[in-house]
C-alpha atoms as a PDB file:
ATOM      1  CA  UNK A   1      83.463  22.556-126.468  1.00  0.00           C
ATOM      2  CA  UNK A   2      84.519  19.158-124.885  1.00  0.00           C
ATOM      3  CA  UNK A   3      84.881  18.121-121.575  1.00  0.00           C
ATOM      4  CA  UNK A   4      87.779  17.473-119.000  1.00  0.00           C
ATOM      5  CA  UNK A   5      88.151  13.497-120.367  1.00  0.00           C
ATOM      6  CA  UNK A   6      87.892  14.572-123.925  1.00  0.00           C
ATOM      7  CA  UNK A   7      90.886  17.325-123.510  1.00  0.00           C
ATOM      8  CA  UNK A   8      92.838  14.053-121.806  1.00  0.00           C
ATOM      9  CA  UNK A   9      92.132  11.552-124.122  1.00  0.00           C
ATOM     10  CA  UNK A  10      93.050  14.369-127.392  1.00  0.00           C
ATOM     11  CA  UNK A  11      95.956  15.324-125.003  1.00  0.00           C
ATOM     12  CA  UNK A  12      97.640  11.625-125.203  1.00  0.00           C
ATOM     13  CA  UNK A  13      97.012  11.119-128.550  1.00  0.00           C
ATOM     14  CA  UNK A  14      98.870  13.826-129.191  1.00  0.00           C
ATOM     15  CA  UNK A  15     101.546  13.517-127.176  1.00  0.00           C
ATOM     16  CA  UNK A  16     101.955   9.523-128.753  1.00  0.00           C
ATOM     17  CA  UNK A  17     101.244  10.996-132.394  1.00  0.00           C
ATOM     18  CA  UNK A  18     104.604  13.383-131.515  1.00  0.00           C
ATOM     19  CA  UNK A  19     106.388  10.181-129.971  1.00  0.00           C
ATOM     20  CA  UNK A  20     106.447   8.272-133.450  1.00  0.00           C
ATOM     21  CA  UNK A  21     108.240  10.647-134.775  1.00  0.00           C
ATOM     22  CA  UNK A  22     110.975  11.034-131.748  1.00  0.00           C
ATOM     23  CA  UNK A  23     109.647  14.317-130.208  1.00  0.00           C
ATOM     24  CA  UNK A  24     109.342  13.779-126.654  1.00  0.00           C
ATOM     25  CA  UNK A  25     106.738  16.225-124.449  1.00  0.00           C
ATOM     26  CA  UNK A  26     107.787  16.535-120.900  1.00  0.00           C
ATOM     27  CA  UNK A  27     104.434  18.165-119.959  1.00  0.00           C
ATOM     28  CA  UNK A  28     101.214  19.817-121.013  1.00  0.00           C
ATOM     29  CA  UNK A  29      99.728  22.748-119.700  1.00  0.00           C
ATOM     30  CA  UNK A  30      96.088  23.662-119.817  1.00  0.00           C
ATOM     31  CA  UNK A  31      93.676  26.224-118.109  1.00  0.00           C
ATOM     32  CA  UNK A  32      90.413  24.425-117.322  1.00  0.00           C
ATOM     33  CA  UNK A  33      89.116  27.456-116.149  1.00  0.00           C
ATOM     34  CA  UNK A  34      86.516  29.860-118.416  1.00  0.00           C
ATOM     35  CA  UNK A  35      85.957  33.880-117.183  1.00  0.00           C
ATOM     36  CA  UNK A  36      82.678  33.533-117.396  1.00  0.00           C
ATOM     37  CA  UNK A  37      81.939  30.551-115.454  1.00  0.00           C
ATOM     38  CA  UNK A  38      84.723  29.945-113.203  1.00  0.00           C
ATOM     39  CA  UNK A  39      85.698  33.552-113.173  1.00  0.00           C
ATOM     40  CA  UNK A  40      88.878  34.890-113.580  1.00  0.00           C
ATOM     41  CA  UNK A  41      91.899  32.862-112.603  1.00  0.00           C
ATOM     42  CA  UNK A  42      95.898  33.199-112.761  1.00  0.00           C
ATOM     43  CA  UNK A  43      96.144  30.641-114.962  1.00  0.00           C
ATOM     44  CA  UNK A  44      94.054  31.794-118.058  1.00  0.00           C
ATOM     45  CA  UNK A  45      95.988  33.605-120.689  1.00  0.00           C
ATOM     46  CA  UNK A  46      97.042  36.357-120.816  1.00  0.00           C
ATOM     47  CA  UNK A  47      97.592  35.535-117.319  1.00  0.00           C
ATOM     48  CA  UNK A  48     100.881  33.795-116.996  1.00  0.00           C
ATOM     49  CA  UNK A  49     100.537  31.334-114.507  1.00  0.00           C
ATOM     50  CA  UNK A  50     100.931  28.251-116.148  1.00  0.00           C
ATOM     51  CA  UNK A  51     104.348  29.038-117.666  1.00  0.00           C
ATOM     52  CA  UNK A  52     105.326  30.393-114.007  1.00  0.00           C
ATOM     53  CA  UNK A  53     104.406  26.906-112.974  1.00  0.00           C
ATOM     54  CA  UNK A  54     106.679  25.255-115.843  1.00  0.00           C
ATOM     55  CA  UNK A  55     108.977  27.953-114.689  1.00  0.00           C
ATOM     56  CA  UNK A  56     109.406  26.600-111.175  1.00  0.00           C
ATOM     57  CA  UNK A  57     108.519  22.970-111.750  1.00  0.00           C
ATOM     58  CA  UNK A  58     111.885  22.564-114.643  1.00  0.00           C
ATOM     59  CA  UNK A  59     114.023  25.285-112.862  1.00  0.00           C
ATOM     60  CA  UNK A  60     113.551  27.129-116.380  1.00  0.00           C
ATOM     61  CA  UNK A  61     115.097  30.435-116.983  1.00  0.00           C
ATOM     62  CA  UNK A  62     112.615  32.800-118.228  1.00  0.00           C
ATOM     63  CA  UNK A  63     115.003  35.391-119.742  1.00  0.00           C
ATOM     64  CA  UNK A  64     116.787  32.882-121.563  1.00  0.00           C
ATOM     65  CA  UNK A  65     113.563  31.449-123.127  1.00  0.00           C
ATOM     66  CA  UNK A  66     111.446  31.961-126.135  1.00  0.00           C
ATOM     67  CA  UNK A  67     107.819  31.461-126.469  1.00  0.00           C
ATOM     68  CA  UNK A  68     105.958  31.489-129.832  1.00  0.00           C
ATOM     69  CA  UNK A  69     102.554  31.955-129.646  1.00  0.00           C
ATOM     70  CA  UNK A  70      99.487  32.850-132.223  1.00  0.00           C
ATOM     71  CA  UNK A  71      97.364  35.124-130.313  1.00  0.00           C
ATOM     72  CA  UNK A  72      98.234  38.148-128.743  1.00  0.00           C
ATOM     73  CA  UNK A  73      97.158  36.642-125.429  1.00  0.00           C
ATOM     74  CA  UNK A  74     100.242  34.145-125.565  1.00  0.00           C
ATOM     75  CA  UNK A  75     102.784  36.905-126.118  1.00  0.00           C
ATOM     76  CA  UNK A  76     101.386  38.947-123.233  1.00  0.00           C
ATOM     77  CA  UNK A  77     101.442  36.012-120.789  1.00  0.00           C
ATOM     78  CA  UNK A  78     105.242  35.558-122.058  1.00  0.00           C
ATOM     79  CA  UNK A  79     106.126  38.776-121.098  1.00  0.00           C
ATOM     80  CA  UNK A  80     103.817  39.400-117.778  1.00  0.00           C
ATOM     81  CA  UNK A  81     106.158  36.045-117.052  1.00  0.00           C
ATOM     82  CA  UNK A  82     109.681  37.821-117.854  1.00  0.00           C
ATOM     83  CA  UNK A  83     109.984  35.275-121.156  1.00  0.00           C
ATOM     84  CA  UNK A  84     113.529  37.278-122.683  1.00  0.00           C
ATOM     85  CA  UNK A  85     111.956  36.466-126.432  1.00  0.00           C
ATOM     86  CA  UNK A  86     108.354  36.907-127.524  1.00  0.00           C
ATOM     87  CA  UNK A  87     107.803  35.711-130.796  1.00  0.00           C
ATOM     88  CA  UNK A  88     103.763  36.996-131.952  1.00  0.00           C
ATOM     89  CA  UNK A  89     103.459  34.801-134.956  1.00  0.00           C
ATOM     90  CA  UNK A  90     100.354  35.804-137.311  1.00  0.00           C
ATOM     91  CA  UNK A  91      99.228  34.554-140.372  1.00  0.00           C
ATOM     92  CA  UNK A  92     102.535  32.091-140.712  1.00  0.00           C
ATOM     93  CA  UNK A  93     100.461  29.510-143.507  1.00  0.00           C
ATOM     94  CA  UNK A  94      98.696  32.837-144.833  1.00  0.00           C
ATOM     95  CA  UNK A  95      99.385  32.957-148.954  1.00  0.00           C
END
């Protein structure tokens, strides 16, 4: 666990570490909330309110995307969001 300035200073590193090698990262999306302390929330996977929010922010259309995700609880957000493709990727670096 980490806190709120921890998650932001990881977050810009990351986003600069991607910049070096010309990938640009309009935004980043997080859920600061925790069930069990905050209580539930829309925005806590598998909810799927922070990709609704990227949804309405960049005018995105969700049937015409595809999210990739590695838990189940990213492909259920995707498709409680109306995300066309849902790509449930397991085990990808697995030998």
């Amino acid at each position: 666990m980490y806190t709120e300035t921890d998650y932001e200073v990881l977050t810009r590193w990351m986003i600069n570490q991607f910049k070096q090698e010309g990938i640009y990262i309009t935004n980043v999306y997080h859920c600061p909330h925790h069930p069990e302390i905050t209580g539930e929330c829309d925005c806590r996977k598998p909810n799927p309110g922070m990709i609704l929010q990227a949804i309405a922010t960049y005018n995105i259309s969700p049937v015409n995307s595809v999210l990739i995700g590695d838990k189940k609880r990213d492909f259920l957000a995707g498709k409680k969001a109306g995300i066309g493709k849902n790509l449930y990727i397991q085990d990808v670096l697995r030998e």
